[in-house]
N, C-alpha and C. Protein backbone atom coordinates (compact mmCIF):
# COMPACT_ATOMS: atom_id res chain seq x y z
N UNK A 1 12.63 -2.90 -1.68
CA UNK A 1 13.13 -3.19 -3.00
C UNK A 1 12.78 -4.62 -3.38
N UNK A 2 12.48 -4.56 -5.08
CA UNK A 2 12.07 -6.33 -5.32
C UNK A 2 13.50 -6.37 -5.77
N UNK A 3 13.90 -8.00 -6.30
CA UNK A 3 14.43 -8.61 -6.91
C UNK A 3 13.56 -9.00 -7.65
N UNK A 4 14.32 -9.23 -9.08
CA UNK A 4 13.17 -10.03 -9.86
C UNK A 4 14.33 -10.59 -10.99
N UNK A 5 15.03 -12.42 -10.78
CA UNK A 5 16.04 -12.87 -11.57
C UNK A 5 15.10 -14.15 -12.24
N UNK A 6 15.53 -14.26 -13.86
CA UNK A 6 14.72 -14.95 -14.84
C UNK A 6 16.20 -15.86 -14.94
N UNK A 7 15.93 -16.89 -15.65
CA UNK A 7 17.36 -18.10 -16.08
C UNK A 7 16.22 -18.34 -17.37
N UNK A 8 17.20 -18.58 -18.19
CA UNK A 8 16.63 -18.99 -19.73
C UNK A 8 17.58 -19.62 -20.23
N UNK A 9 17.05 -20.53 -20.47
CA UNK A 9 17.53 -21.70 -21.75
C UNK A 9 17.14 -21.40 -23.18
N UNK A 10 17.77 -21.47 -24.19
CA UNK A 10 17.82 -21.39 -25.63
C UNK A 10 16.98 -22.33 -26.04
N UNK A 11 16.29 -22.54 -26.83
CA UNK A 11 15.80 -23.65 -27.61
C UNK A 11 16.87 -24.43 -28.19
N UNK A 12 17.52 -25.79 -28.26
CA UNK A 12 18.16 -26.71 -28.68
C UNK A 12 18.93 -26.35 -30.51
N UNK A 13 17.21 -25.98 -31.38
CA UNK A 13 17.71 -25.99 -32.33
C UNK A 13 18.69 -25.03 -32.65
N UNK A 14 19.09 -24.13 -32.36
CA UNK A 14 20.42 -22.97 -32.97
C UNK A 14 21.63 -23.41 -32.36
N UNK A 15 22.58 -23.15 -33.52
CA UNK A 15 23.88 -23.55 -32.96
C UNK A 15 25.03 -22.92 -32.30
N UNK A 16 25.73 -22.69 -31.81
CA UNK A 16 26.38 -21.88 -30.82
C UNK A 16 26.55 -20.58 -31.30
N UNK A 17 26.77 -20.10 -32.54
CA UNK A 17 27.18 -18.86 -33.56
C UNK A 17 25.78 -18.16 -32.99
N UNK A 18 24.71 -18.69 -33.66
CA UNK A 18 23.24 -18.72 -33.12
C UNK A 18 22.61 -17.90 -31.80
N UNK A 19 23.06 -18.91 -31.12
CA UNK A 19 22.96 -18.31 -30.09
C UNK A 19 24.17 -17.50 -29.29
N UNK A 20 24.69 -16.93 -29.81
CA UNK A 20 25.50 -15.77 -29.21
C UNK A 20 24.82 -14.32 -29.91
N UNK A 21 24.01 -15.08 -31.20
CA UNK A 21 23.46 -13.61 -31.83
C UNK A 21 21.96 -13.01 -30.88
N UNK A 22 21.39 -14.25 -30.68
CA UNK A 22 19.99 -14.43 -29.90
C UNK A 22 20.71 -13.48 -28.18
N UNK A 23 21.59 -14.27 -27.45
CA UNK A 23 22.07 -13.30 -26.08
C UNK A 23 22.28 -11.85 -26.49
N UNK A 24 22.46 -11.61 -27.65
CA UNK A 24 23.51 -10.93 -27.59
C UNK A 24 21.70 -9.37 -27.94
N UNK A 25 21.12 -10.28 -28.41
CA UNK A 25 19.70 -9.68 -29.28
C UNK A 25 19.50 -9.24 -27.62
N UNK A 26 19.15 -10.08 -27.10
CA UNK A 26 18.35 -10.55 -25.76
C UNK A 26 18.85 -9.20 -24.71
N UNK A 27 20.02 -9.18 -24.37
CA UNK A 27 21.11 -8.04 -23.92
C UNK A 27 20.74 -6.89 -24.37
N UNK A 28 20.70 -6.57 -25.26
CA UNK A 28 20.78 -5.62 -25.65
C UNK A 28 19.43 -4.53 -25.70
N UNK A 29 17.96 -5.53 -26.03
CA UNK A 29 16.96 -4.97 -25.93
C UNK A 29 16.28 -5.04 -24.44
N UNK A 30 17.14 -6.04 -23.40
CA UNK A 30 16.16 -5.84 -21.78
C UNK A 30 17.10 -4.65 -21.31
N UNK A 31 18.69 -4.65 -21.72
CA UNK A 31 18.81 -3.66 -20.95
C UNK A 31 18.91 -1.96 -21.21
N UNK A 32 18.30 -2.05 -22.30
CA UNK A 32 17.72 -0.71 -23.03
C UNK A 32 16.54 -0.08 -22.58
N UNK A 33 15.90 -1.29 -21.48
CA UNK A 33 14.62 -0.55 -20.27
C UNK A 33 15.31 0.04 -19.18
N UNK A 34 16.91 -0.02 -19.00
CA UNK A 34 16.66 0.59 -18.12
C UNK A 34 16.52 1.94 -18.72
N UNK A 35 16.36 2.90 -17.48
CA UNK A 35 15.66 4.39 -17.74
C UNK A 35 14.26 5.34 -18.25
N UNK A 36 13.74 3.70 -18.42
CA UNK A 36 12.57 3.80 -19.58
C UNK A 36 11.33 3.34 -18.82
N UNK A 37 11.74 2.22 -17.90
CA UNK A 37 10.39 1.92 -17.02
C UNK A 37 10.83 2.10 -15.74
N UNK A 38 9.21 2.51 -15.24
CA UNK A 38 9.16 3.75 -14.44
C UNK A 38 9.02 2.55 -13.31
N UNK A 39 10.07 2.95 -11.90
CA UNK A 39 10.50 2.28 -10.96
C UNK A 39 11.69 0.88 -11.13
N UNK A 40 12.12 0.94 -12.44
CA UNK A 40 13.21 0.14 -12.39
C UNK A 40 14.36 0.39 -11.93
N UNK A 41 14.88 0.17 -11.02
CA UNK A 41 16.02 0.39 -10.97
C UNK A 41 17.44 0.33 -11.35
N UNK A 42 17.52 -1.18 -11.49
CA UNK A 42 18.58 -1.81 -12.16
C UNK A 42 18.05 -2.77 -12.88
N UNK A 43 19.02 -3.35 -14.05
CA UNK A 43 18.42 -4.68 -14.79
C UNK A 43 19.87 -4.73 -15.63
N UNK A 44 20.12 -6.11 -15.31
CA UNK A 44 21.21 -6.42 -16.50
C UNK A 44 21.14 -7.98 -16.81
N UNK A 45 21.74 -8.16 -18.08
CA UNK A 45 21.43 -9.56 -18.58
C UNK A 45 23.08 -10.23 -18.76
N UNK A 46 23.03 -11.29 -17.86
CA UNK A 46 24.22 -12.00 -17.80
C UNK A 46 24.65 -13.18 -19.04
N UNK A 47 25.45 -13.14 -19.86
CA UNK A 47 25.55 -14.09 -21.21
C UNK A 47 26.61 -14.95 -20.96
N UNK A 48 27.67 -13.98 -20.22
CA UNK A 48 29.00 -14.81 -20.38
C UNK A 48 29.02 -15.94 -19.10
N UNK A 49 28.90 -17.17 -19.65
CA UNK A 49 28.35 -18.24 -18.05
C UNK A 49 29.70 -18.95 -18.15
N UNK A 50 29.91 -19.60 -17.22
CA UNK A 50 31.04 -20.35 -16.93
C UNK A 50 30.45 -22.07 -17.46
N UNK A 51 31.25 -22.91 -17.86
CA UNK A 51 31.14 -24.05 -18.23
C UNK A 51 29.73 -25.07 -17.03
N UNK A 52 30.00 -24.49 -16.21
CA UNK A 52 29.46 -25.64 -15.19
C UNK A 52 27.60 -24.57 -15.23
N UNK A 53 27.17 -23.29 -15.90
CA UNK A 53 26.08 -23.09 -15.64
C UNK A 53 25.25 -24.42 -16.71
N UNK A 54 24.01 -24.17 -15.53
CA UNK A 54 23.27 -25.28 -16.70
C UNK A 54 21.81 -24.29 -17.18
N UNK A 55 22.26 -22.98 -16.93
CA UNK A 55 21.37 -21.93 -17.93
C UNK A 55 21.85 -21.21 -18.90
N UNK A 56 21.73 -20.84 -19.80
CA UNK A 56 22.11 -20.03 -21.37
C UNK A 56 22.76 -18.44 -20.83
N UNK A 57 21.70 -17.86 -19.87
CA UNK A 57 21.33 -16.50 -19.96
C UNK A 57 20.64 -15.51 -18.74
N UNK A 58 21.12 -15.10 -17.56
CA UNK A 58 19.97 -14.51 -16.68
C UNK A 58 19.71 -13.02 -16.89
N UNK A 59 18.48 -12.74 -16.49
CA UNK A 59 18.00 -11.25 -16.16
C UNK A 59 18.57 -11.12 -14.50
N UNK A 60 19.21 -9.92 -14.24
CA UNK A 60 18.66 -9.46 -12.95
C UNK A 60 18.59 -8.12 -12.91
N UNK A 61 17.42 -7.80 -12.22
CA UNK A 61 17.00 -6.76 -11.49
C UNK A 61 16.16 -6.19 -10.36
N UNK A 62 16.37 -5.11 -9.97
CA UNK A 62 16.01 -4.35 -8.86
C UNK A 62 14.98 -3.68 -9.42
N UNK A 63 13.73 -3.86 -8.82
CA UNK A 63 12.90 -2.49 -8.45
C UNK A 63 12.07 -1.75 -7.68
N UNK A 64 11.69 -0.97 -7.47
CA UNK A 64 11.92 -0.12 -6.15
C UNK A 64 10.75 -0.74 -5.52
N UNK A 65 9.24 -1.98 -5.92
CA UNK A 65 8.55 -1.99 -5.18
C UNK A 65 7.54 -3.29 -6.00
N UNK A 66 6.61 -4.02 -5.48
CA UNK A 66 5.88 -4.66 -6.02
C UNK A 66 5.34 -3.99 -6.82
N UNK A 67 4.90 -2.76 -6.63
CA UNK A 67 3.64 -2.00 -7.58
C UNK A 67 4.88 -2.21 -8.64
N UNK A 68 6.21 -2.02 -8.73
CA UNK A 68 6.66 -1.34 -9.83
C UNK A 68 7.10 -2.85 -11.03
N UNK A 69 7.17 -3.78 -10.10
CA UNK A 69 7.33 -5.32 -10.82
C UNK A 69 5.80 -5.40 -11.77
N UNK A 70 5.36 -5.22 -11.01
CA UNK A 70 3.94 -5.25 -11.89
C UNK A 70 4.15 -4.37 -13.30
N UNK A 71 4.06 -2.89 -12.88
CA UNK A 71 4.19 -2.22 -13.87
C UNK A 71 5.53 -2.72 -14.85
N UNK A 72 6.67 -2.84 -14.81
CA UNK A 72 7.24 -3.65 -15.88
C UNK A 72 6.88 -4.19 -16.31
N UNK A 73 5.95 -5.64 -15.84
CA UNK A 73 5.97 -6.97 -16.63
C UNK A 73 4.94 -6.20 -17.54
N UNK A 74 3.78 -5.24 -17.38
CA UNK A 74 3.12 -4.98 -18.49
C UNK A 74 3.56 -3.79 -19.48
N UNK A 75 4.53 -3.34 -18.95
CA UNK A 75 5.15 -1.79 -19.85
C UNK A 75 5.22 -1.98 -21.32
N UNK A 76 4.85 -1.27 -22.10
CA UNK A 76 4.74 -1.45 -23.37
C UNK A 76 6.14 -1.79 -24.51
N UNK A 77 7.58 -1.02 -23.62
CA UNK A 77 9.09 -1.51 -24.17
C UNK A 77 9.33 -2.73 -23.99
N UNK A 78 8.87 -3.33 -22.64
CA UNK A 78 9.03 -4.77 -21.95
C UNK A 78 8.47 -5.58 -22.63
N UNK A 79 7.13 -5.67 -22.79
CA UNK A 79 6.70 -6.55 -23.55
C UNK A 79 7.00 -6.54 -25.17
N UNK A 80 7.42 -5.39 -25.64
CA UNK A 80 8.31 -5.80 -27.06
C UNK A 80 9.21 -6.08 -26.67
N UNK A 81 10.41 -6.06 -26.01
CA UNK A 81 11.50 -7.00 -26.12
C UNK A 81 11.46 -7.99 -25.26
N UNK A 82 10.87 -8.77 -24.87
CA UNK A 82 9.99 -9.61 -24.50
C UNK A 82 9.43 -10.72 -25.35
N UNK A 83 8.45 -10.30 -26.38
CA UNK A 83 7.98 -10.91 -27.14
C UNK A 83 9.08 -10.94 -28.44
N UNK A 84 9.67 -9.89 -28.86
CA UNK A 84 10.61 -9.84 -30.20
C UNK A 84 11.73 -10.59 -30.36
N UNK A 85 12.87 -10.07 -28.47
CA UNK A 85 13.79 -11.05 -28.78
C UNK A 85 13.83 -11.95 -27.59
N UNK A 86 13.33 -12.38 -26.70
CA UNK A 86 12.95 -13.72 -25.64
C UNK A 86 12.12 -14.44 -26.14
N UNK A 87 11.00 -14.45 -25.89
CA UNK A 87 10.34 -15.79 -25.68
C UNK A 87 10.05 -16.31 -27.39
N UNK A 88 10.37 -15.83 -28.30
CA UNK A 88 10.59 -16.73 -29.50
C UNK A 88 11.59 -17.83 -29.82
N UNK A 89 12.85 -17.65 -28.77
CA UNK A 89 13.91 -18.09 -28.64
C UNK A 89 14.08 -19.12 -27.70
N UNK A 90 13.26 -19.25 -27.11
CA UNK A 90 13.85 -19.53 -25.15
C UNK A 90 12.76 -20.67 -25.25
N UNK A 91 13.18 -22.21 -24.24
CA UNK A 91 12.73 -22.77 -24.49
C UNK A 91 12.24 -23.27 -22.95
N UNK A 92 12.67 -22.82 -22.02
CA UNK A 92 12.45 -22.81 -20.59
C UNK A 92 12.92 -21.16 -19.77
N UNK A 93 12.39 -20.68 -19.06
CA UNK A 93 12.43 -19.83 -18.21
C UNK A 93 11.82 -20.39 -16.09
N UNK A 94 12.51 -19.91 -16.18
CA UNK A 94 12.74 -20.34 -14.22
C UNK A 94 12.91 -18.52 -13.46
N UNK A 95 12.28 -18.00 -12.70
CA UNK A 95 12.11 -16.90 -12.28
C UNK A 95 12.01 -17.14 -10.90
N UNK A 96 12.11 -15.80 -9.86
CA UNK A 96 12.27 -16.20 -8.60
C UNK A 96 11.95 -14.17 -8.39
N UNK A 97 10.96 -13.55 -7.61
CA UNK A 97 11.21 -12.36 -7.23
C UNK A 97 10.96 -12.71 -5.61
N UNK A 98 11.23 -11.46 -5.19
CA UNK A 98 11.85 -11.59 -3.78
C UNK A 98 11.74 -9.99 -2.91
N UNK A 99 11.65 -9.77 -1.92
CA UNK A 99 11.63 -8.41 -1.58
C UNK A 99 13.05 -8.63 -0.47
N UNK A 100 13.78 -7.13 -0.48
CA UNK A 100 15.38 -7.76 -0.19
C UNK A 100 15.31 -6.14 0.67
């Protein structure tokens, strides 16, 4: 099994209202892959952070294999919500996959 956890920072300019609409965008369209790409297992997007995180927002997920990390990052749902509601928004990303 991979791991595969992203940390994202907001871009500065939106203001807190803002960005609860952007997580909330963000949430809603990564974890609408699950079921949809083939070898994912799990994926959920964490919003609600405690005072002391010094990231906005994480991805985590499971999937069943390198081949299948691959196939996500290019899946055709992924990369629209991807491109539509992440990386227009996000002004740093920090990633880490892992086999567990």
């Amino acid at each position: 099994m991979v791991k595969h956890i992203i940390l994202w920072n907001l871009k500065d300019e939106y203001d807190d209202v803002r960005k609860e609409e952007i997580k909330a965008g963000i949430k809603k369209s990564l974890e609408a892959l699950n079921g949809v790409v083939p070898g994912l297992i799990k994926l959920e997007i964490v919003t609600d952070t405690l005072p002391t995180a010094t990231c906005d927002l994480m991805l985590y997920s499971e999937l069943e294999s390198p081949e299948a990390l691959k196939g996500y990052a290019v899946h055709p749902e992924h990369v629209h919500a991807a491109d539509t509601y992440v990386r227009p928004y996000t002004k740093t990303r920090t990633c880490i996959d892992f086999e567990a």
